[in-house]
C-alpha atoms as a PDB file:
ATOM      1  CA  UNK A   1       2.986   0.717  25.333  1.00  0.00           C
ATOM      2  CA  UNK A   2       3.879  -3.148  25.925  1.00  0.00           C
ATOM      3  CA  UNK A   3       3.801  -6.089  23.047  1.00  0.00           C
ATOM      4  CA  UNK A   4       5.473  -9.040  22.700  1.00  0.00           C
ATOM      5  CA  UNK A   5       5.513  -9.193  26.705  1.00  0.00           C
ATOM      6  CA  UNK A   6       4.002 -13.360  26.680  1.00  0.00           C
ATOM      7  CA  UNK A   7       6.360 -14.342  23.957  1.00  0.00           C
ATOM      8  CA  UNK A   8       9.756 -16.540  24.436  1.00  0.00           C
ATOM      9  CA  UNK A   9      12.570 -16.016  22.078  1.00  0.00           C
ATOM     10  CA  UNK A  10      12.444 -19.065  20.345  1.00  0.00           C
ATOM     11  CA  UNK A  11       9.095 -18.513  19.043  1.00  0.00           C
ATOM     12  CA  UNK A  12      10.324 -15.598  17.007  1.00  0.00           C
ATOM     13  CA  UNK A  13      11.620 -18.611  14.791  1.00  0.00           C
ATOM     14  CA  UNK A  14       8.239 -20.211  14.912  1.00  0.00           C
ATOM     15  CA  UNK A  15       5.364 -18.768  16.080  1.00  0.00           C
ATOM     16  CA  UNK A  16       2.961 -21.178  13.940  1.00  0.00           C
ATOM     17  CA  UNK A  17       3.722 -24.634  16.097  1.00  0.00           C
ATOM     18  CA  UNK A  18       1.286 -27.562  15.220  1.00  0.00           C
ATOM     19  CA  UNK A  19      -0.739 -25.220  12.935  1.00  0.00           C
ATOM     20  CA  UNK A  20      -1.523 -22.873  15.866  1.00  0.00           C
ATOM     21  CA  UNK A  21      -0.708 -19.288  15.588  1.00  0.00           C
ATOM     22  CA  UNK A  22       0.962 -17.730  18.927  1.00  0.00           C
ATOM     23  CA  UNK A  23      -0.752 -15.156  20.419  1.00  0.00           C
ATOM     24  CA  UNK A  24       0.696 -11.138  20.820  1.00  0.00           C
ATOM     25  CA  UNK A  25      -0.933  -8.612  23.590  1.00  0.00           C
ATOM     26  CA  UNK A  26      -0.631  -5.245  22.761  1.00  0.00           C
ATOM     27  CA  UNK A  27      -1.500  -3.133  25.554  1.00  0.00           C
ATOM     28  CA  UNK A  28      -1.678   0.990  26.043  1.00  0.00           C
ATOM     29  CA  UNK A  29      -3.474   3.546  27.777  1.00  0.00           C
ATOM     30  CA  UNK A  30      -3.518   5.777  23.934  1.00  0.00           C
ATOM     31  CA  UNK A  31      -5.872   4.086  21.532  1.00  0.00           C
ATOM     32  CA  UNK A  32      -3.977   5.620  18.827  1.00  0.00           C
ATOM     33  CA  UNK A  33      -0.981   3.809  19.568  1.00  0.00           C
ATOM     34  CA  UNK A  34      -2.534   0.360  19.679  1.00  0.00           C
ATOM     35  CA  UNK A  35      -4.408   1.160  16.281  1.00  0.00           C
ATOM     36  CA  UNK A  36      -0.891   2.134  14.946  1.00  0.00           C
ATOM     37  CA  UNK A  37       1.197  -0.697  16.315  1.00  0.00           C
ATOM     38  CA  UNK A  38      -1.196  -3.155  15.703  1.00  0.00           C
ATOM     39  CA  UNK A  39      -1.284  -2.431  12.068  1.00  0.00           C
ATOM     40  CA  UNK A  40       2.514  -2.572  12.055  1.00  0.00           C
ATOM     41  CA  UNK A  41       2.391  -5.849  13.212  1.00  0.00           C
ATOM     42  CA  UNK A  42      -0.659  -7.513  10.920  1.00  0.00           C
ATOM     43  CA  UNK A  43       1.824  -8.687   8.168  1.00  0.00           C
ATOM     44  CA  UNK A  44       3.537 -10.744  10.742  1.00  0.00           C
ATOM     45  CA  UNK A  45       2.790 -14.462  11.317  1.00  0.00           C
ATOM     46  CA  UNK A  46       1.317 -13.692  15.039  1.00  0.00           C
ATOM     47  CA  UNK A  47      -2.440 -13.288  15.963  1.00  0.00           C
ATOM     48  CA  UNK A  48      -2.474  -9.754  17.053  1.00  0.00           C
ATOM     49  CA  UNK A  49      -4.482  -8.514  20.384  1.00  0.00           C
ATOM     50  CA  UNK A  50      -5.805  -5.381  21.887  1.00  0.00           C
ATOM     51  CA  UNK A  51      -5.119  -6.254  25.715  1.00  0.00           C
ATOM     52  CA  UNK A  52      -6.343  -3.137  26.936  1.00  0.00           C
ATOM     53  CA  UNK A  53      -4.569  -0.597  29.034  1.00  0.00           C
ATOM     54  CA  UNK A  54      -0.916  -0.534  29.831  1.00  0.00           C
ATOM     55  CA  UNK A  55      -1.402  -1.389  33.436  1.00  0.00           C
ATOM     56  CA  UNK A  56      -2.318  -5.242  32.290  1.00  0.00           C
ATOM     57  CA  UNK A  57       0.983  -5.469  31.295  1.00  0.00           C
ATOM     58  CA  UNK A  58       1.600  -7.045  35.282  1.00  0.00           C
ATOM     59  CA  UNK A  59      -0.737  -9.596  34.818  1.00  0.00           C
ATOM     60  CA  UNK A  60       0.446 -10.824  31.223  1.00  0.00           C
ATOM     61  CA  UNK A  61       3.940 -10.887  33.046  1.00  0.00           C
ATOM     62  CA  UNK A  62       2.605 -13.111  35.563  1.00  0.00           C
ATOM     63  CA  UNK A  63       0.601 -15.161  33.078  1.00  0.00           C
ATOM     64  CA  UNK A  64       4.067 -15.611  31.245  1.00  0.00           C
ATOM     65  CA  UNK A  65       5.509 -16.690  34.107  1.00  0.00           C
ATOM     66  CA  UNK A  66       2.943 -19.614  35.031  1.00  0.00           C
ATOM     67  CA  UNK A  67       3.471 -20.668  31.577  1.00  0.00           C
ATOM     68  CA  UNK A  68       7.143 -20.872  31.940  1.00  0.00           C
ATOM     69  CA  UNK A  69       6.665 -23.066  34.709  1.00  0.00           C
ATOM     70  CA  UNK A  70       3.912 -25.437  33.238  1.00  0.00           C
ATOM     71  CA  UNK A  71       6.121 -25.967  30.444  1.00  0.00           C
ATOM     72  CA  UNK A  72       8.869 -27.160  32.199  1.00  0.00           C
ATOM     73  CA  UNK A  73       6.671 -29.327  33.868  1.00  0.00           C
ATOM     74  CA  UNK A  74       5.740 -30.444  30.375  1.00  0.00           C
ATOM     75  CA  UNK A  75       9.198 -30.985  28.925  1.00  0.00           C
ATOM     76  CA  UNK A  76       8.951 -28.488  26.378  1.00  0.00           C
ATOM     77  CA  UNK A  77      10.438 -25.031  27.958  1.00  0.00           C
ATOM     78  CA  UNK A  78      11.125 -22.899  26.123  1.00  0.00           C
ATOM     79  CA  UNK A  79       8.815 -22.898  23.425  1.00  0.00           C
ATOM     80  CA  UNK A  80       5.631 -21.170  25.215  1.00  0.00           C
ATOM     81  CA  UNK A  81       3.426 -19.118  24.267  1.00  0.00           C
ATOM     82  CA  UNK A  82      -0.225 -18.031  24.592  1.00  0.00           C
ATOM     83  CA  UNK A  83      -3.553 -18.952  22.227  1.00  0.00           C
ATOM     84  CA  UNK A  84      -6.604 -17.703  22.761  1.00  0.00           C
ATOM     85  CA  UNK A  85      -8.926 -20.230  21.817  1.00  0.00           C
ATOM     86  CA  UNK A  86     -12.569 -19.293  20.144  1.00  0.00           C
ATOM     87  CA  UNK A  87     -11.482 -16.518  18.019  1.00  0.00           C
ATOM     88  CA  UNK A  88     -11.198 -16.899  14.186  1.00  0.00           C
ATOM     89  CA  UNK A  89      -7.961 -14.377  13.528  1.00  0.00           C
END
């Protein structure tokens, strides 16, 4: 089970930034689990994800870590964090 892999520490404070929800991958190779965990974390102010099985865990990892670096580049490290664009949750 992985969750909360893409997402920095300060956006725990904030994870609505400029009206734009961050983004949480859940990820597990038991169904079950990501029905149950993903319910446990609707009330929260993240847009929840089914990312599929536990083995795309690496490549969120790596995805965090390109975005880590971008936003340095950008001046605004460490508040990162992923949205998916074209879906309405």
């Amino acid at each position: 089970m992985g969750a909360f892999k893409n997402t920095y520490w300060v956006v725990f404070d904030a994870p609505v930034w400029a009206g734009i929800k961050s983004d949480v991958y859940v990820t597990s190779d038991n169904a079950e689990a990501v029905r149950k965990v993903m319910q446990a974390l609707a009330p929260l102010p993240f847009r929840i994800f089914d990312a599929g099985k536990l083995q795309n865990n690496r490549t969120i990892e790596r995805m965090t870590l390109l975005e880590r670096e971008l936003a340095i580049k950008a001046g605004n490290h460490p508040r990162v964090s992923f949205h998916l664009w074209g879906t309405d949750k």
